[in-house]
N, C-alpha and C. Protein backbone atom coordinates (compact mmCIF):
# COMPACT_ATOMS: atom_id res chain seq x y z
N UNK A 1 0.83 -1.18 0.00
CA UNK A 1 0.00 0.00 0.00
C UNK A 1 0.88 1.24 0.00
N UNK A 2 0.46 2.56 -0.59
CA UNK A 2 1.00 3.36 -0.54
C UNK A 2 -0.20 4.70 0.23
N UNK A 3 0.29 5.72 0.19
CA UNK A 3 -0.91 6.84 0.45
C UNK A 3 -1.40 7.00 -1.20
N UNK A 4 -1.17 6.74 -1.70
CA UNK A 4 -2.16 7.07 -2.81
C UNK A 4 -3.17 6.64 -2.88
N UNK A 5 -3.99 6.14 -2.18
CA UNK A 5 -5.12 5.84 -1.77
C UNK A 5 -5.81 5.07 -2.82
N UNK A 6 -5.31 3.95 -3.61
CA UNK A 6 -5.49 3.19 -4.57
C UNK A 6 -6.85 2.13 -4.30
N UNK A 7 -7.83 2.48 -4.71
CA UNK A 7 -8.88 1.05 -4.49
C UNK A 7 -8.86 0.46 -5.86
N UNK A 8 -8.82 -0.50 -5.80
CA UNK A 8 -8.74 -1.33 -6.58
C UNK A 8 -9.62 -2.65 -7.11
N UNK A 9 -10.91 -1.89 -6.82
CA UNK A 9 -11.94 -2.87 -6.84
C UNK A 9 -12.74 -3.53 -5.38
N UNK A 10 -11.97 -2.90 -4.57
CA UNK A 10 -12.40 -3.05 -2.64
C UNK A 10 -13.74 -1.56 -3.19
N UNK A 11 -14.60 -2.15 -2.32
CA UNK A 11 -15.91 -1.21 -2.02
C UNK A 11 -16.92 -0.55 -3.55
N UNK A 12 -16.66 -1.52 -4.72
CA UNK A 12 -16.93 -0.86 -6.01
C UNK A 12 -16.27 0.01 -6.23
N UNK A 13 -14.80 0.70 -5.94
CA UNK A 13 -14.35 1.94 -6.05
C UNK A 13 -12.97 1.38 -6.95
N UNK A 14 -13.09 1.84 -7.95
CA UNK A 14 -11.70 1.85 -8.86
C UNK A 14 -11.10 2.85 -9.16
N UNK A 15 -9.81 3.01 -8.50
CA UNK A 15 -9.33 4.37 -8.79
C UNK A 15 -8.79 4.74 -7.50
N UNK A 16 -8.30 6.30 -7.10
CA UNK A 16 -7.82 6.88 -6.21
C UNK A 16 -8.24 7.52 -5.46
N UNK A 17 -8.55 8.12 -4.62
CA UNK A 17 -8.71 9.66 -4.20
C UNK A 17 -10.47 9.11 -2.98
N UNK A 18 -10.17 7.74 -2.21
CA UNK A 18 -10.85 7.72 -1.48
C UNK A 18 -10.42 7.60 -0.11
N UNK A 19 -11.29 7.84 0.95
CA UNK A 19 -11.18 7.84 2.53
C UNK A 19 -11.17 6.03 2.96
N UNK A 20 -11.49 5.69 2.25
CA UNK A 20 -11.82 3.91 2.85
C UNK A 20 -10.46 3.72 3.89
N UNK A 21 -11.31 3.62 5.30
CA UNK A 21 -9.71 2.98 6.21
C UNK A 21 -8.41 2.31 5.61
N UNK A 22 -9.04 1.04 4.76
CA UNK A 22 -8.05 0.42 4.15
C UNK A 22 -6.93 0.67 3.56
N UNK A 23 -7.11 2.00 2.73
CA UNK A 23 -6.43 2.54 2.06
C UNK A 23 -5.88 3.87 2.40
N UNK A 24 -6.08 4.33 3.79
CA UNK A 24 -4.97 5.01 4.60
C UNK A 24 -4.48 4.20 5.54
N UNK A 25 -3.81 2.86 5.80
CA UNK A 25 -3.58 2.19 6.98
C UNK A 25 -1.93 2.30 5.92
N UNK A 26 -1.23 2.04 6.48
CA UNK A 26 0.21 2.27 6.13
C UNK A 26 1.02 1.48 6.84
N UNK A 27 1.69 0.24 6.83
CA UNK A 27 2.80 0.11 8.24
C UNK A 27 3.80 0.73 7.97
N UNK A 28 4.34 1.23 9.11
CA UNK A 28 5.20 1.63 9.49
C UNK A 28 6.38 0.97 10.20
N UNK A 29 7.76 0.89 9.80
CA UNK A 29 9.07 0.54 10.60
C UNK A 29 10.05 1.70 10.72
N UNK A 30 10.15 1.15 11.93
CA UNK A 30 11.35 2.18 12.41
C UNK A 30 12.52 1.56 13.14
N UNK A 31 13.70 2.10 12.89
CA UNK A 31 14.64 1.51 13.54
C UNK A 31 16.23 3.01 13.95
N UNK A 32 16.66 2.54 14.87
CA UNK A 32 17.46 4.08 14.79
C UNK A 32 18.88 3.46 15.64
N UNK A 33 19.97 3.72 15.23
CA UNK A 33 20.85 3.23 16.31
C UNK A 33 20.58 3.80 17.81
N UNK A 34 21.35 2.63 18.19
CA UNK A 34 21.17 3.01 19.81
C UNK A 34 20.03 2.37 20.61
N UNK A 35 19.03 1.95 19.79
CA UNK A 35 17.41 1.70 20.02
C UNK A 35 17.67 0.07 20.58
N UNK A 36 17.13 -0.06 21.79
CA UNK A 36 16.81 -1.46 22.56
C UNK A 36 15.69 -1.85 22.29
N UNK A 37 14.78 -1.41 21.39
CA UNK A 37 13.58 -2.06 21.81
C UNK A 37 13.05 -2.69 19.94
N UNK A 38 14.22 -3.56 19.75
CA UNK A 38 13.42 -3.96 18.50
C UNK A 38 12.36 -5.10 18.79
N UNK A 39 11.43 -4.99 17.70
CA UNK A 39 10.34 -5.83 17.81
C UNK A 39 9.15 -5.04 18.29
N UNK A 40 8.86 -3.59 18.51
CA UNK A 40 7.94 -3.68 19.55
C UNK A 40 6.76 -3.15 18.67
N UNK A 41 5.68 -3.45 18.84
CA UNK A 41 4.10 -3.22 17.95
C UNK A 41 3.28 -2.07 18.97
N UNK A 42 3.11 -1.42 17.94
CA UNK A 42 2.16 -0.33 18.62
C UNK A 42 0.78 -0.01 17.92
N UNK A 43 -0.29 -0.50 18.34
CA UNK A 43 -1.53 0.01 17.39
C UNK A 43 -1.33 1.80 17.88
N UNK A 44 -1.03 2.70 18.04
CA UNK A 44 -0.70 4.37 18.24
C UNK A 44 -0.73 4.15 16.66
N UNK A 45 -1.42 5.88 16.27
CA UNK A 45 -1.62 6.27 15.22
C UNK A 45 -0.67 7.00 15.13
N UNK A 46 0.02 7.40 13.93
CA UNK A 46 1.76 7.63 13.04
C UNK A 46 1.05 8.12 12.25
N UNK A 47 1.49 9.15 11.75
CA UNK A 47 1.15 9.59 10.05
C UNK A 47 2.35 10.22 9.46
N UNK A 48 2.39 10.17 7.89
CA UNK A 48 3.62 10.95 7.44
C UNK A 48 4.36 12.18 8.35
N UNK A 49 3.39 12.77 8.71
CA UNK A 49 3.77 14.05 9.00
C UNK A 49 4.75 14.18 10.35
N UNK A 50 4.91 12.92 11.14
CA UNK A 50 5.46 12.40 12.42
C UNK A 50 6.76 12.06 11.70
N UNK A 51 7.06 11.74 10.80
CA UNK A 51 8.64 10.67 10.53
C UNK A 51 9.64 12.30 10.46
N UNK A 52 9.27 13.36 10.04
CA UNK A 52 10.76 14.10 10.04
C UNK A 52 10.82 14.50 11.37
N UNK A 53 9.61 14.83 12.12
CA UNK A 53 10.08 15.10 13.77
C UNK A 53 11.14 14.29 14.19
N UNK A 54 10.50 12.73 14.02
CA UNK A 54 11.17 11.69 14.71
C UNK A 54 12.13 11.49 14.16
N UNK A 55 12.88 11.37 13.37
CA UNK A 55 14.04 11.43 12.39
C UNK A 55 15.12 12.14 13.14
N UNK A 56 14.71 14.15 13.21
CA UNK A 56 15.25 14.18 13.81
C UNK A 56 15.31 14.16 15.28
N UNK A 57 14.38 13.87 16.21
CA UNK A 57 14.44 13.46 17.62
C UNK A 57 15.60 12.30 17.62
N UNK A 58 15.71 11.58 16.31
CA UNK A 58 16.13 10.33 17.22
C UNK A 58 17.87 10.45 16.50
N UNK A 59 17.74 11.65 15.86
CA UNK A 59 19.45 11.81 15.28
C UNK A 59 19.88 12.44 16.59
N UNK A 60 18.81 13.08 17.41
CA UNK A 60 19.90 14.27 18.37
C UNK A 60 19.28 15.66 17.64
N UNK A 61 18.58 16.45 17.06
CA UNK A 61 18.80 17.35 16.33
C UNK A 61 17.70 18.07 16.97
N UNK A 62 17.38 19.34 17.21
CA UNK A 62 16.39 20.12 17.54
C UNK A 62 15.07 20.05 16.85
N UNK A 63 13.73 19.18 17.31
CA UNK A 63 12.68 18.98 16.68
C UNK A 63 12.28 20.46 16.05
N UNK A 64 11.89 20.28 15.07
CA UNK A 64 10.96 21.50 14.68
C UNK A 64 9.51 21.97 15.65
N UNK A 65 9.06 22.95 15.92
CA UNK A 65 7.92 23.35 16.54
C UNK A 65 6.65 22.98 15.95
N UNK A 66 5.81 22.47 16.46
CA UNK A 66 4.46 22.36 15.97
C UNK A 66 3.79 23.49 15.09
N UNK A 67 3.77 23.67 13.96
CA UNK A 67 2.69 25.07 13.56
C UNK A 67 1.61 25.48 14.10
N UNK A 68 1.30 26.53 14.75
CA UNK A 68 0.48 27.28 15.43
C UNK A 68 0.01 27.89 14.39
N UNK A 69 0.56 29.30 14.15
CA UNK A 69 0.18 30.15 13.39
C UNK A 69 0.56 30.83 12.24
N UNK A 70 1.89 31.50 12.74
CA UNK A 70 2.80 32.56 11.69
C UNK A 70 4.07 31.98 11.64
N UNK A 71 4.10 30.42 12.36
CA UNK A 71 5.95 30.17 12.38
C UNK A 71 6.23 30.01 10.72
N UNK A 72 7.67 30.50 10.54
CA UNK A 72 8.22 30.15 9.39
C UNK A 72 8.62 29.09 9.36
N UNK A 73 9.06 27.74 10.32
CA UNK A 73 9.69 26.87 10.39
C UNK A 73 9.02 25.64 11.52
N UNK A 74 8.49 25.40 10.87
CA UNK A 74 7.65 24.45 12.07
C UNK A 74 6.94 23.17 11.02
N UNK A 75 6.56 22.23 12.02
CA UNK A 75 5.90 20.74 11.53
C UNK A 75 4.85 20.65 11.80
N UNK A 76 4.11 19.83 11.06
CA UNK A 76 2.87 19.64 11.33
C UNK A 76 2.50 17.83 12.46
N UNK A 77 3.73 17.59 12.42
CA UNK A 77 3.95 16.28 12.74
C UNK A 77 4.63 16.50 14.56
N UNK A 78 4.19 15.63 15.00
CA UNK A 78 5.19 15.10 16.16
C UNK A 78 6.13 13.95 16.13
N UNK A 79 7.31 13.95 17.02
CA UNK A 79 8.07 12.84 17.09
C UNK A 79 7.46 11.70 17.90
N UNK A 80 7.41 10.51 16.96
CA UNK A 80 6.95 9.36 17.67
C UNK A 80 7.43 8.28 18.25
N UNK A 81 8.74 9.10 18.90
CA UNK A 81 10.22 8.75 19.62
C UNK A 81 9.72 7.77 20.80
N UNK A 82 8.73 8.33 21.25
CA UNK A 82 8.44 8.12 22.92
C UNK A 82 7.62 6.65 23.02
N UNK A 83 7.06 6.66 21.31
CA UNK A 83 6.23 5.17 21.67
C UNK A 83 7.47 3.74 20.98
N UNK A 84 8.75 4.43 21.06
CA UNK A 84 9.57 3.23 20.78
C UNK A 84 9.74 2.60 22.28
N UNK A 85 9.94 3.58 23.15
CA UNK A 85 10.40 3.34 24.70
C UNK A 85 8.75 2.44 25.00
N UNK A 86 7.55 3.20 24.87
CA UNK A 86 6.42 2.81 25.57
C UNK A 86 5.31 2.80 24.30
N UNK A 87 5.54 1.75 23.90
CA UNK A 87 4.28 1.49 22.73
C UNK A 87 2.66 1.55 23.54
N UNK A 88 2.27 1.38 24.48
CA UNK A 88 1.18 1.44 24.99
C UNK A 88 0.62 2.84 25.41
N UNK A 89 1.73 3.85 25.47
CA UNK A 89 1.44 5.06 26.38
C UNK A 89 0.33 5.53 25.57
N UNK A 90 -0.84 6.31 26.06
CA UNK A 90 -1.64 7.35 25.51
C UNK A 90 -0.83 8.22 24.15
N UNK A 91 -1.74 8.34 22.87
CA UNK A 91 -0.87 8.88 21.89
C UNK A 91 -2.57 9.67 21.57
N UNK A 92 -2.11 10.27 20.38
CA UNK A 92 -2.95 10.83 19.59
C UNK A 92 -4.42 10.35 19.47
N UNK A 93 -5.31 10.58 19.23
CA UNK A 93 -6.37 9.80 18.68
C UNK A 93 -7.55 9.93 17.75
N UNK A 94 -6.73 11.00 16.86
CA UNK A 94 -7.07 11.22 15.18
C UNK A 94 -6.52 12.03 14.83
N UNK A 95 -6.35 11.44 13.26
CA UNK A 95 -5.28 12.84 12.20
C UNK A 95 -6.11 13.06 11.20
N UNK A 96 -5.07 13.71 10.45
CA UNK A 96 -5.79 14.23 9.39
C UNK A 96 -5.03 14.31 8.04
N UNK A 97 -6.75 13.73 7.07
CA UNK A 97 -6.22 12.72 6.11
C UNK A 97 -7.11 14.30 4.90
N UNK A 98 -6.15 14.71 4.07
CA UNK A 98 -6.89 15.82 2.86
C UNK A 98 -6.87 14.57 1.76
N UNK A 99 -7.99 14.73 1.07
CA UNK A 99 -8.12 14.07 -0.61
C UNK A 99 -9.05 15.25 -1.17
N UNK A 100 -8.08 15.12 -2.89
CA UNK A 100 -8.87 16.27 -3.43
C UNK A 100 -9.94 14.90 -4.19
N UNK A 101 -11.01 15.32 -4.42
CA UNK A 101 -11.92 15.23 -5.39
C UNK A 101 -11.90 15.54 -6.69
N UNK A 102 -11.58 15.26 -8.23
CA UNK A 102 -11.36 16.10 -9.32
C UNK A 102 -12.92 15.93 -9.95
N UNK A 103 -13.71 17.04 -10.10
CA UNK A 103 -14.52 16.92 -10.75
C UNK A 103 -16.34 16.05 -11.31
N UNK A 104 -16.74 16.39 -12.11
CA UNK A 104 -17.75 15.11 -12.07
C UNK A 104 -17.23 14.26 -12.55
């Protein structure tokens, strides 16, 4: 699967550009030196927008700020550093998914 949101004959829908769970579910791996905790499964929701936080959280590097308002330099993502240590901890519990629609 990719985010291109490909149905492929799941739900009568052929083509792209739908919401069906299926086709935003993504796995995700991560691995980073230094990291003790291979193997560990987390149903916590991840979305693209989390991997450059965590990228750099887990190089050492100063996360970018969350966008508020007027920052010039900020993410829309958080680092999802913390559920390598504790896959169970309380995380997020919805994101946000844009699809354009083209037309009739």
């Amino acid at each position: 699967r990719s985010s291109d949101l490909w149905q492929l004959g799941e739900h009568g829908e052929w083509g792209k550009y739908t919401n069906w769970e299926m086709g935003t579910r993504v796995p995700l791996f991560f691995r980073a030196p230094g990291m003790n905790t291979a193997g560990q499964r987390t149903s916590a929701l991840v979305e693209y927008v989390d991997i450059f936080p965590s990228l750099a959280d887990a190089a050492g590097l100063p996360v970018p700020v969350q966008c508020r308002s007027n920052e010039t330099t900020c993410t829309e993502g958080i680092s999802f550093l913390p559920l390598t240590v504790e896959p169970s901890r309380k995380w997020k519990t919805a994101g946000k998914l844009d699809a354009l629609e083209l037309g009739p």
